[in-house]
N, C-alpha and C. Protein backbone atom coordinates (compact mmCIF):
# COMPACT_ATOMS: atom_id res chain seq x y z
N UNK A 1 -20.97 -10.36 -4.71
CA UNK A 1 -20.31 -9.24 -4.06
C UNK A 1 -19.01 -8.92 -4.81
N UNK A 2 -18.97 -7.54 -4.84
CA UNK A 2 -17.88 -7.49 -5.45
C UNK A 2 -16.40 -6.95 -4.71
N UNK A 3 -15.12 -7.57 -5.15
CA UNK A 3 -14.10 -7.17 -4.55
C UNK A 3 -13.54 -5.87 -4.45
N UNK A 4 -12.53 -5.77 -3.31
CA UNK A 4 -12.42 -4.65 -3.13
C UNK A 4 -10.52 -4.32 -3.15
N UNK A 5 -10.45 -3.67 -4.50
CA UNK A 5 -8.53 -3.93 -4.29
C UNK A 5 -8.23 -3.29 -3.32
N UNK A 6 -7.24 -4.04 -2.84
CA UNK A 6 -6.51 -3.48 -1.70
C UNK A 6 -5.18 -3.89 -1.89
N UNK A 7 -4.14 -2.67 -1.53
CA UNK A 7 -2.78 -2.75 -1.20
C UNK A 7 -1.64 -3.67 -0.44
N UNK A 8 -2.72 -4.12 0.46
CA UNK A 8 -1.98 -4.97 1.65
C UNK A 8 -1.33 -6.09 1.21
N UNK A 9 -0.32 -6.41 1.64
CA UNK A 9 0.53 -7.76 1.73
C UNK A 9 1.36 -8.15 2.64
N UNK A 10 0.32 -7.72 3.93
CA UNK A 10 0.55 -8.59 4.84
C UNK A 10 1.41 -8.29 5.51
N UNK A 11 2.25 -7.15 5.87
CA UNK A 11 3.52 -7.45 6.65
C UNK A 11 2.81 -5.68 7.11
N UNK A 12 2.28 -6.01 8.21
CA UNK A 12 1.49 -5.04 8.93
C UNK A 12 2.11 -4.58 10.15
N UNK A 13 3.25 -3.28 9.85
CA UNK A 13 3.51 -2.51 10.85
C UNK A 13 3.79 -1.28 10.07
N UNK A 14 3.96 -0.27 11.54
CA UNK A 14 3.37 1.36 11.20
C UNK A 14 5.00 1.61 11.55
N UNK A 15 5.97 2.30 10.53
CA UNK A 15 7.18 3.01 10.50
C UNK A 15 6.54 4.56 11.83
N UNK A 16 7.23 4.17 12.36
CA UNK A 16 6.92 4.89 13.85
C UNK A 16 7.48 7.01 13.31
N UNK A 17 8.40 6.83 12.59
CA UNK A 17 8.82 8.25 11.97
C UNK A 17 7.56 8.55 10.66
N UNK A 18 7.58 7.89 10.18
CA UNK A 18 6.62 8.49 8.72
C UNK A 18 4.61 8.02 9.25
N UNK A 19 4.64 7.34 10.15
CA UNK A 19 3.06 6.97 10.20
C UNK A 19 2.59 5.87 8.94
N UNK A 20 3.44 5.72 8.32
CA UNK A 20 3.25 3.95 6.99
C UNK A 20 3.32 3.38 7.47
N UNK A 21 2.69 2.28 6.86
CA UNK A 21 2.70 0.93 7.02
C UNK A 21 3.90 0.52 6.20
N UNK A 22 5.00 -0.05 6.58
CA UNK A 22 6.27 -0.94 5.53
C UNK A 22 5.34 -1.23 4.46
N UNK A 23 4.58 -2.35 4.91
CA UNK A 23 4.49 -3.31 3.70
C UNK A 23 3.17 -2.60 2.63
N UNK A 24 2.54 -1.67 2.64
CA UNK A 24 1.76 -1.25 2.01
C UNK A 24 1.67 0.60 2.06
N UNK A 25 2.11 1.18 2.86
CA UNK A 25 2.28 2.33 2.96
C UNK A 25 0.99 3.72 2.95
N UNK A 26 0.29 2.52 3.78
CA UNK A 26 -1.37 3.79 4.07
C UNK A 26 -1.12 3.60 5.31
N UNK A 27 -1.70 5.18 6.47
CA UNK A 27 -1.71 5.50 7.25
C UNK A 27 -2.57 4.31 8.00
N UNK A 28 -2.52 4.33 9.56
CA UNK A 28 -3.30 3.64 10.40
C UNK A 28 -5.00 3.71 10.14
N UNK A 29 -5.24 5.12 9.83
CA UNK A 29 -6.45 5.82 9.64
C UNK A 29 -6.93 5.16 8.57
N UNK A 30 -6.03 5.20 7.36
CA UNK A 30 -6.51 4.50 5.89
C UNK A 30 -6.85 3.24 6.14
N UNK A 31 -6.19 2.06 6.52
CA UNK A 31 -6.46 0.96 6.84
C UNK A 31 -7.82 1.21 7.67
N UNK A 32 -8.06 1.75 8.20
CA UNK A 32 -9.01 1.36 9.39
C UNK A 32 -10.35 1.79 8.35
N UNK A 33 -10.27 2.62 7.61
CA UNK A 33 -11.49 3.36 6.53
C UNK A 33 -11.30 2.87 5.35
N UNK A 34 -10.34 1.30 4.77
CA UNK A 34 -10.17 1.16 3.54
C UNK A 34 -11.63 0.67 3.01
N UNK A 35 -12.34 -0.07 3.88
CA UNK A 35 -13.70 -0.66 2.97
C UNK A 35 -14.49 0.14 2.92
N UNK A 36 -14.85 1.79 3.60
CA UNK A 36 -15.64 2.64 3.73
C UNK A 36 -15.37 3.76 2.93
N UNK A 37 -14.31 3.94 2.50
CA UNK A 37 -14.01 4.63 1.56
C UNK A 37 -14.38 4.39 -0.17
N UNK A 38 -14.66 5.84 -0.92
CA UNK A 38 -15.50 5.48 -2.45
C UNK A 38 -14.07 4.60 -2.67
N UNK A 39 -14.44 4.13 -4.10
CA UNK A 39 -13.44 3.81 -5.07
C UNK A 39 -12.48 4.94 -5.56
N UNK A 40 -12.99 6.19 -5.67
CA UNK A 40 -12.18 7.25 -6.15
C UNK A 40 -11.19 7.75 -5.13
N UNK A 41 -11.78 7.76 -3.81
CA UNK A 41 -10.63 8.09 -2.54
C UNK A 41 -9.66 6.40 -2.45
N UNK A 42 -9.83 5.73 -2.80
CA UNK A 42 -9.10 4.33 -3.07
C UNK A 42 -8.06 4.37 -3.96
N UNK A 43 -8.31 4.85 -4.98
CA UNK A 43 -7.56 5.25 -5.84
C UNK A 43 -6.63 6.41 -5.49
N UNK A 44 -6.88 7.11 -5.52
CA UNK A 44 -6.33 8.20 -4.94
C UNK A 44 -5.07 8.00 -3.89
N UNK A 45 -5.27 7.27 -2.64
CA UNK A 45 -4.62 7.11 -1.78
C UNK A 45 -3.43 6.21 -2.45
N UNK A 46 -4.06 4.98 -3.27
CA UNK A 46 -3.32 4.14 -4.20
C UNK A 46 -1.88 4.14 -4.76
N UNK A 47 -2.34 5.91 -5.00
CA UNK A 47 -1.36 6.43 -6.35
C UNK A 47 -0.45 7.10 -5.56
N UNK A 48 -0.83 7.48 -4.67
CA UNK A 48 0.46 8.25 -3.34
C UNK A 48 1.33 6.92 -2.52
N UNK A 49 0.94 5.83 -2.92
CA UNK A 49 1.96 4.85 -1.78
C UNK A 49 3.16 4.23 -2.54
N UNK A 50 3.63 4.53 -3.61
CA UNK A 50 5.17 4.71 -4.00
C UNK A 50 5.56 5.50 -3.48
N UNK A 51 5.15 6.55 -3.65
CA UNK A 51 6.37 7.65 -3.02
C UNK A 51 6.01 7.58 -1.71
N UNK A 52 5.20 7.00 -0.93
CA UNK A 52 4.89 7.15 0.37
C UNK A 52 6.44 6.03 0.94
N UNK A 53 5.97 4.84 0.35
CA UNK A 53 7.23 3.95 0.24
C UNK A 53 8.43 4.02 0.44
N UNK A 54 8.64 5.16 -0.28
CA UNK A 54 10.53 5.19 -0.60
C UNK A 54 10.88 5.88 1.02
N UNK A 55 10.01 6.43 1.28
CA UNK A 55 10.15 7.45 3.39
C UNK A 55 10.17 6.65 4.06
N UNK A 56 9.81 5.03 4.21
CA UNK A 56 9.99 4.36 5.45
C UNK A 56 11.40 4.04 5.50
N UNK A 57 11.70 4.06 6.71
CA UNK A 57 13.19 2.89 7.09
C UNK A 57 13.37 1.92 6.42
N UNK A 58 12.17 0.57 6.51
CA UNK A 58 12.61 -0.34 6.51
C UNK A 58 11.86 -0.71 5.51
N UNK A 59 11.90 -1.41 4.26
CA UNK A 59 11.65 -1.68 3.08
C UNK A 59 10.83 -3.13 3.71
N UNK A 60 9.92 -3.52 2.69
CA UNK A 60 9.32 -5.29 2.82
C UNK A 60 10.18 -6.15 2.59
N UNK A 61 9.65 -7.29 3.32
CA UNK A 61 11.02 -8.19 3.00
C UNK A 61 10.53 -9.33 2.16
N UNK A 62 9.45 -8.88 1.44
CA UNK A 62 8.56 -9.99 0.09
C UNK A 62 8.41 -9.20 -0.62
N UNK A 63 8.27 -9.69 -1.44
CA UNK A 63 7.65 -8.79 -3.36
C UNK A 63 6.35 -8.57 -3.17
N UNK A 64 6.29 -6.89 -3.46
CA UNK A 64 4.50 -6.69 -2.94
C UNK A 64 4.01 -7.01 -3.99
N UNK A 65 2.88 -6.87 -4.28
CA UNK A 65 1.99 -7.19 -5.44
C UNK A 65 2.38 -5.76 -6.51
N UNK A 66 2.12 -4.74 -6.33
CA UNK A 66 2.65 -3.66 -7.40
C UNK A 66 4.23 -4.29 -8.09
N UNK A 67 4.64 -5.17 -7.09
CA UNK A 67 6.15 -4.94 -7.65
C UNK A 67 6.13 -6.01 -8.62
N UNK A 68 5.23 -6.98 -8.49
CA UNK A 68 4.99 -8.24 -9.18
C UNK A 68 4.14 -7.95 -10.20
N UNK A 69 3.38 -6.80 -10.12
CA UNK A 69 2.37 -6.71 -11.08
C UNK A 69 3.46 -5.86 -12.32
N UNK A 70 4.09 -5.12 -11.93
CA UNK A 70 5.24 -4.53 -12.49
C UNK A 70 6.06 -5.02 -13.29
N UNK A 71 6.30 -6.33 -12.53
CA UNK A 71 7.28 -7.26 -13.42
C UNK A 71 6.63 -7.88 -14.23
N UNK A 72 5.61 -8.55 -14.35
CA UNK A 72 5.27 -9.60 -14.58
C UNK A 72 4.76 -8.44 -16.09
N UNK A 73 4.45 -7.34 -15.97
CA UNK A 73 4.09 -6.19 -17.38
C UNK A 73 5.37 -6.23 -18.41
N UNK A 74 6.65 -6.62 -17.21
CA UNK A 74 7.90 -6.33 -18.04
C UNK A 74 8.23 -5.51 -17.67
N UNK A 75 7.87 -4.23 -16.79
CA UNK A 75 8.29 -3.18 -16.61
C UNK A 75 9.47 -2.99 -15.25
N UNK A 76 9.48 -3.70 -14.70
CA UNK A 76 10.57 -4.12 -14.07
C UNK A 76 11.61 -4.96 -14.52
């Protein structure tokens, strides 16, 4: 079987003003349709949760995986 990337890291609540999730920044809806959704709507949604990010209140309080994957490129 093959895996399925996903955004999440775990710190699962919905910013009550923007409808994000803090720690990953897809709607309630997205989460609930992430394994039913193609790879191309996966992607897609993917590429919108930086800037989805920067709109919540309250920032994560761990290093998500983009931010680690980021660094660890050097690019951070």
């Amino acid at each position: 079987m093959m895996a399925i990337e996903s955004p999440c890291i775990l710190v699962c609540s919905i910013d009550m003003v923007t409808g994000y999730c803090f720690g990953c920044g897809r709607t309630r809806e997205e989460i609930g349709a992430w394994l039913d959704m193609t790879p191309e709507t996966r992607r897609a949604v993917m590429a919108a949760l930086p800037a989805r990010l920067e709109t919540v209140e309250r920032k994560p309080r761990r290093e998500t995986r983009r931010t680690r994957m980021a660094r660890e490129r050097g690019a951070v």
